[in-house]
Each structure stands twice: as C-alpha cells, then as structure tokens.
N, C-alpha and C. Protein backbone atom coordinates (compact mmCIF):
# COMPACT_ATOMS: atom_id res chain seq x y z
N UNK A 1 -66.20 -144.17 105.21
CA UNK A 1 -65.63 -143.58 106.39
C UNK A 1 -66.56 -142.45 106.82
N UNK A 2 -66.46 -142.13 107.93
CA UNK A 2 -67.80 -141.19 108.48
C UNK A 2 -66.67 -140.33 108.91
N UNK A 3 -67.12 -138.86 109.22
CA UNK A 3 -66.44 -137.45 109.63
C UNK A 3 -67.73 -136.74 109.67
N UNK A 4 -67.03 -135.51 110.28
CA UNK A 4 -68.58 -134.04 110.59
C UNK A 4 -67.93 -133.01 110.05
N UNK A 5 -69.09 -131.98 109.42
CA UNK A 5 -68.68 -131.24 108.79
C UNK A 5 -68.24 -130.31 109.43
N UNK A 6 -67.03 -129.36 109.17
CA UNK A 6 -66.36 -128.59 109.42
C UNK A 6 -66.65 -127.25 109.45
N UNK A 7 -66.18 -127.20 107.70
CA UNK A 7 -66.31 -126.12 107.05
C UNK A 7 -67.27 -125.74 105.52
N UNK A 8 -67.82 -124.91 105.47
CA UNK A 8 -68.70 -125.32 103.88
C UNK A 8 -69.12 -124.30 103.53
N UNK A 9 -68.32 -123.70 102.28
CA UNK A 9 -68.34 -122.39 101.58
C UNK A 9 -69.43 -122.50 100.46
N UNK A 10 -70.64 -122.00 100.26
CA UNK A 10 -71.61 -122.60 99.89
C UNK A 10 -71.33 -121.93 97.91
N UNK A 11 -70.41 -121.08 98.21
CA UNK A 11 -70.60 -119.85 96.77
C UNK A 11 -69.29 -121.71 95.89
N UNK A 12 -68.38 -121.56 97.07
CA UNK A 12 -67.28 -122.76 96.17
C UNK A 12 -67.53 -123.74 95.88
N UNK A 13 -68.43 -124.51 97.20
CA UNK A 13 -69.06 -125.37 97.18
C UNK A 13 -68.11 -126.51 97.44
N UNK A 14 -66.47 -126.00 98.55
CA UNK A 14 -65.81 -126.55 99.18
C UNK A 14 -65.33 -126.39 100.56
N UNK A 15 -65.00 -127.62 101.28
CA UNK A 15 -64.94 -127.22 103.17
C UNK A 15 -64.00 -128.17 102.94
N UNK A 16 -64.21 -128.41 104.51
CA UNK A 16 -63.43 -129.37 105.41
C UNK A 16 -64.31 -130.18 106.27
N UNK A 17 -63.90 -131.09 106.04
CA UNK A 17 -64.77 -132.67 107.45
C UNK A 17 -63.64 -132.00 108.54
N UNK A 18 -63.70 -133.17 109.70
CA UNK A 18 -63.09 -133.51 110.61
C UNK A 18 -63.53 -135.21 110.63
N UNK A 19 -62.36 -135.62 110.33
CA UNK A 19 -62.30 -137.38 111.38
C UNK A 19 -62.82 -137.47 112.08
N UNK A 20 -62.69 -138.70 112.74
CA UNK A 20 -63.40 -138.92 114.10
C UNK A 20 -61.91 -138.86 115.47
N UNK A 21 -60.59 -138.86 114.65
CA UNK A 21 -59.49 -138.37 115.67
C UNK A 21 -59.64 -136.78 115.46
N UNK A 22 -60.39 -135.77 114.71
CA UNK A 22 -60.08 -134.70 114.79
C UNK A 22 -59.06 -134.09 114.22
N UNK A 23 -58.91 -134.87 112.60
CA UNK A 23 -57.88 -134.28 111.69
C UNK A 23 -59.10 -134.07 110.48
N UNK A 24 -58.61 -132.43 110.36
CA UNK A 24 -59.29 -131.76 109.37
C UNK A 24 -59.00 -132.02 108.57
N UNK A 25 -59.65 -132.60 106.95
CA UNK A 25 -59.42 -132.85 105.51
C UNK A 25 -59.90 -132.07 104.45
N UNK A 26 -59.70 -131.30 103.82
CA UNK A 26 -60.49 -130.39 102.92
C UNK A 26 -61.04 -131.41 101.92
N UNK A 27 -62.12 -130.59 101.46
CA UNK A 27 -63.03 -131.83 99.86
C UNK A 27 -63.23 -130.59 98.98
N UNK A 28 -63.26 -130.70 98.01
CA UNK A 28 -63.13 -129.36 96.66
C UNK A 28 -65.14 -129.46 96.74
N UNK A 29 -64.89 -129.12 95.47
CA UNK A 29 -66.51 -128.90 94.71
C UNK A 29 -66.57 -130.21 94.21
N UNK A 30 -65.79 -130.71 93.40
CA UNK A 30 -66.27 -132.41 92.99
C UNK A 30 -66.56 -133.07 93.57
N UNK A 31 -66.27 -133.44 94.70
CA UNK A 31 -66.42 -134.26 95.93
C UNK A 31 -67.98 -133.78 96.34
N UNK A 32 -68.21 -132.56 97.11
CA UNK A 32 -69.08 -131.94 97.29
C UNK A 32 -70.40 -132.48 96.23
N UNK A 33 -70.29 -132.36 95.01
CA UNK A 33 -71.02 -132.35 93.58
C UNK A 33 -71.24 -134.23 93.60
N UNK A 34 -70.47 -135.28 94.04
CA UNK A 34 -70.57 -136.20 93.75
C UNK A 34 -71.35 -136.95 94.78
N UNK A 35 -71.47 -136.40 95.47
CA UNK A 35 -72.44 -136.98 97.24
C UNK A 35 -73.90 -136.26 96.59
N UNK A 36 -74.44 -135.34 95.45
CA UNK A 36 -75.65 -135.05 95.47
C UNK A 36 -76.23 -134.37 96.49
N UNK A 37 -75.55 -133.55 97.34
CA UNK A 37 -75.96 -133.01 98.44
C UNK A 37 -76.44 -131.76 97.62
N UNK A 38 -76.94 -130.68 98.34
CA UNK A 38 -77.09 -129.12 98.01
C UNK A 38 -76.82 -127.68 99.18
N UNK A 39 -76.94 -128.62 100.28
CA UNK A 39 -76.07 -127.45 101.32
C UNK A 39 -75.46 -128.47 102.48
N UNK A 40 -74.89 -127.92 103.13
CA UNK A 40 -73.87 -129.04 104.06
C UNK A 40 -73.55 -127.60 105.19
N UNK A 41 -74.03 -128.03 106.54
CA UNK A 41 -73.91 -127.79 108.05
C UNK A 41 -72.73 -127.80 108.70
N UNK A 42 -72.09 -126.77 109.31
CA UNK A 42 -71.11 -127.66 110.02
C UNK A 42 -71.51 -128.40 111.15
N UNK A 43 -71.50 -129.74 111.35
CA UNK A 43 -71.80 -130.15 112.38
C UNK A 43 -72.78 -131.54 112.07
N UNK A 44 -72.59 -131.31 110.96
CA UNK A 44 -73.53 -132.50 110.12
C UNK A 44 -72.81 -133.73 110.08
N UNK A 45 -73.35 -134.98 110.41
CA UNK A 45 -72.67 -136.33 110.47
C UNK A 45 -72.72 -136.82 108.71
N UNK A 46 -71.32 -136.96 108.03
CA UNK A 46 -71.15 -137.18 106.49
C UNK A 46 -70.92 -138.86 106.49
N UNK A 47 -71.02 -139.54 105.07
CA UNK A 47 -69.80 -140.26 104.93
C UNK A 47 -69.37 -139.56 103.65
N UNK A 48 -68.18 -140.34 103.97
CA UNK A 48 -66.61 -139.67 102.80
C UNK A 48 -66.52 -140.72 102.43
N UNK A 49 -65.88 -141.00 101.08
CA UNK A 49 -64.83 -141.76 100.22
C UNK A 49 -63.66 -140.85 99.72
N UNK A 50 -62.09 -141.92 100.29
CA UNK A 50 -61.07 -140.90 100.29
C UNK A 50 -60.44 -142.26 99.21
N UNK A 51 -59.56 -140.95 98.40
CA UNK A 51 -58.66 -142.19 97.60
C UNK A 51 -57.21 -141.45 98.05
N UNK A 52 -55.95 -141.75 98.44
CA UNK A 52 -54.64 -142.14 98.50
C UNK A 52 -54.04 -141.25 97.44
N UNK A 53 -53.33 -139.98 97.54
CA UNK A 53 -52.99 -138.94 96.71
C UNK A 53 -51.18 -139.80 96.79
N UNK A 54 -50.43 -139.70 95.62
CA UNK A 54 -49.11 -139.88 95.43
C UNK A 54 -48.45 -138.85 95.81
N UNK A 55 -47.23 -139.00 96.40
CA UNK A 55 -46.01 -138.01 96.89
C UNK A 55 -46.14 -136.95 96.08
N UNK A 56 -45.95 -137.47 94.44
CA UNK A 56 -45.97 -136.03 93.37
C UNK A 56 -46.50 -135.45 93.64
N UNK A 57 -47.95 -135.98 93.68
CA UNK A 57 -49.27 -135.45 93.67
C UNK A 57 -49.27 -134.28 95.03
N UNK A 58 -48.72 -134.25 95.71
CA UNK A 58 -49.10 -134.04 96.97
C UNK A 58 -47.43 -132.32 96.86
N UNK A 59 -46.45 -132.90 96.42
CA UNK A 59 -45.45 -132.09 96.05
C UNK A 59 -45.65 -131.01 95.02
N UNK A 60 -46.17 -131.51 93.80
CA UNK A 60 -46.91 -130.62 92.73
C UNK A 60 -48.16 -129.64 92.97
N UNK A 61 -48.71 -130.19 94.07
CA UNK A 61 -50.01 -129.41 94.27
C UNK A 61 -51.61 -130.13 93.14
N UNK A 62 -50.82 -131.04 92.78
CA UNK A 62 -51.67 -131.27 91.38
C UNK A 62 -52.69 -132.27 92.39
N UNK A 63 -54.01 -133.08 91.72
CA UNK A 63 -54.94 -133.54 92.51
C UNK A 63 -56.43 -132.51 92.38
N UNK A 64 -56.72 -131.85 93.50
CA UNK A 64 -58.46 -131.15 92.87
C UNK A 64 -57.68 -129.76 91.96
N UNK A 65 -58.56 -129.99 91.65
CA UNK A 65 -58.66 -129.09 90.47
C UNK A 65 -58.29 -127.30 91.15
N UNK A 66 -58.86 -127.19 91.99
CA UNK A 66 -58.99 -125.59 92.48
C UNK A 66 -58.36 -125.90 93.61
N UNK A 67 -57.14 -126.68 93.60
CA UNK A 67 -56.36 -126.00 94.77
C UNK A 67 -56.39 -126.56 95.98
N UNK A 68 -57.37 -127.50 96.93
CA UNK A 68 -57.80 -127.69 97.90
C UNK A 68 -57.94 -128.50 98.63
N UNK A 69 -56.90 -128.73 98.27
CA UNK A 69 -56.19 -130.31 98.41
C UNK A 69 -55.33 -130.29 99.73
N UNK A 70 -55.02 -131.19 100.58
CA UNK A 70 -53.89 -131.21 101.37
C UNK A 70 -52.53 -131.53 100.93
N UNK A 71 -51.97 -130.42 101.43
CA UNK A 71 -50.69 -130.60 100.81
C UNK A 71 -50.01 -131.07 101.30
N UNK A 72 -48.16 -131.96 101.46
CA UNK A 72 -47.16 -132.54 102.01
C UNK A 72 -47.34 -131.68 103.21
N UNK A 73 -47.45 -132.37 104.01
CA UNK A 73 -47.08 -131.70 105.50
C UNK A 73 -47.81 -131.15 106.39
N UNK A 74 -49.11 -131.19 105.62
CA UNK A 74 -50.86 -130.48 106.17
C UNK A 74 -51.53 -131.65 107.04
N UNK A 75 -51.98 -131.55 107.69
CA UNK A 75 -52.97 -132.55 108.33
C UNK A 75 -54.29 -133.00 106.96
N UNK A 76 -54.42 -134.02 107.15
CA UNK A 76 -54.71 -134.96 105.88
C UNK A 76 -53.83 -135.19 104.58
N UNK A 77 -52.62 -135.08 105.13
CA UNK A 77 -51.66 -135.14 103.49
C UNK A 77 -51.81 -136.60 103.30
N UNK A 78 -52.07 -136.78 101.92
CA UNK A 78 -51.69 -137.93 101.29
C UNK A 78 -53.22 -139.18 101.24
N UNK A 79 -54.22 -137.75 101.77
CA UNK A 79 -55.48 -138.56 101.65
C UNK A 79 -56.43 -137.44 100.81
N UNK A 80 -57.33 -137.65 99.62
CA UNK A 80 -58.20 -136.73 98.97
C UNK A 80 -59.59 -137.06 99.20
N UNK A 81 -60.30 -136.30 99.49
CA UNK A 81 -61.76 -136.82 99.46
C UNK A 81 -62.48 -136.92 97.97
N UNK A 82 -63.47 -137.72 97.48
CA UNK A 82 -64.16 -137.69 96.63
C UNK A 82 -64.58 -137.92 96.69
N UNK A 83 -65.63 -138.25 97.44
CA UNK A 83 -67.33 -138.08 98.12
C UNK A 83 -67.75 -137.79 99.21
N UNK A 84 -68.65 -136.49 99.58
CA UNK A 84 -69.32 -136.19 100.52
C UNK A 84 -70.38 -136.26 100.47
N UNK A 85 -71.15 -136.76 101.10
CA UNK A 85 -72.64 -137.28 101.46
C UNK A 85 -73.32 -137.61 103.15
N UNK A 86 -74.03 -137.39 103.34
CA UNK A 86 -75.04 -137.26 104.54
C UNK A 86 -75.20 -138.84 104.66
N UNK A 87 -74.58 -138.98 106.33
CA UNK A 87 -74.51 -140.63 107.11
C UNK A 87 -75.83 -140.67 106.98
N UNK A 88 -76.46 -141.53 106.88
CA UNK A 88 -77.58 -142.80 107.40
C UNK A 88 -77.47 -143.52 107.85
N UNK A 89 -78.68 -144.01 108.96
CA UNK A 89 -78.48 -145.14 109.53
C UNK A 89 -78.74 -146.35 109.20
C-alpha cells in the first residue's frame, strides 16, 4: 500500500503516513526499523505493510510497543503499520 509521509520524529524514530484518502496512521520505531530506512521527509512517497489490529488489541492499548498505535475510535483504528519504506518505481 503506498501513503506520504506525515510526520517523523527522528530522536523516536516514529510518525505518521497519510493514505491516499487522507487518513493519518501512526507507525512506531519497528515499523520505521523494518523498511531499513535512516531518515524519512514529510512529504516523501512510502510503501507500508499494515496488518489488522483485534478489538482487544485496539481496547487494551496493547499492539506497538511504545504506545503509538491507533486506538478504538482514532482515524486508522484497527489498522497497524509494520513496514515503512521508500516507493519505487
């Protein structure tokens, strides 16, 4: 799935994409860490791999590790990122 970067805290080494409808998704540091990137733009064309967070998951808060997750009721609930990486053509 392709999105642009948002947001990108370089010390956390977590942001936010935007879709291509313009729903913001946060990605932790793992995600970030698993694309092999080393700095990220806002404005930069990504692809993402999202996996499908469970109700609990999403009720508990449980999912990334530090928090940064979308929660029940957030724009991107019930979707997690775990890979950010730079589109190619």
């Amino acid at each position: 799935m392709q999105a642009t970067a948002y947001t990108y805290d370089p010390v956390s080494r977590c942001g936010q994409v935007l879709l291509d409808d313009g729903t913001p998704v946060p990605f932790d540091a793992a995600a970030f860490d698993a694309g092999g990137l080393r700095l990220l733009r806002p404005g930069q064309r990504v692809r993402i791999e999202t996996e499908t967070q469970t109700v609990t998951e999403m009720e508990t808060g449980s999912g990334p590790a530090d928090g940064n997750g979308a929660r029940s009721g957030e724009p991107g609930a019930g979707r997690r990122i775990t890979l950010v990486t730079l589109q190619t053509f």
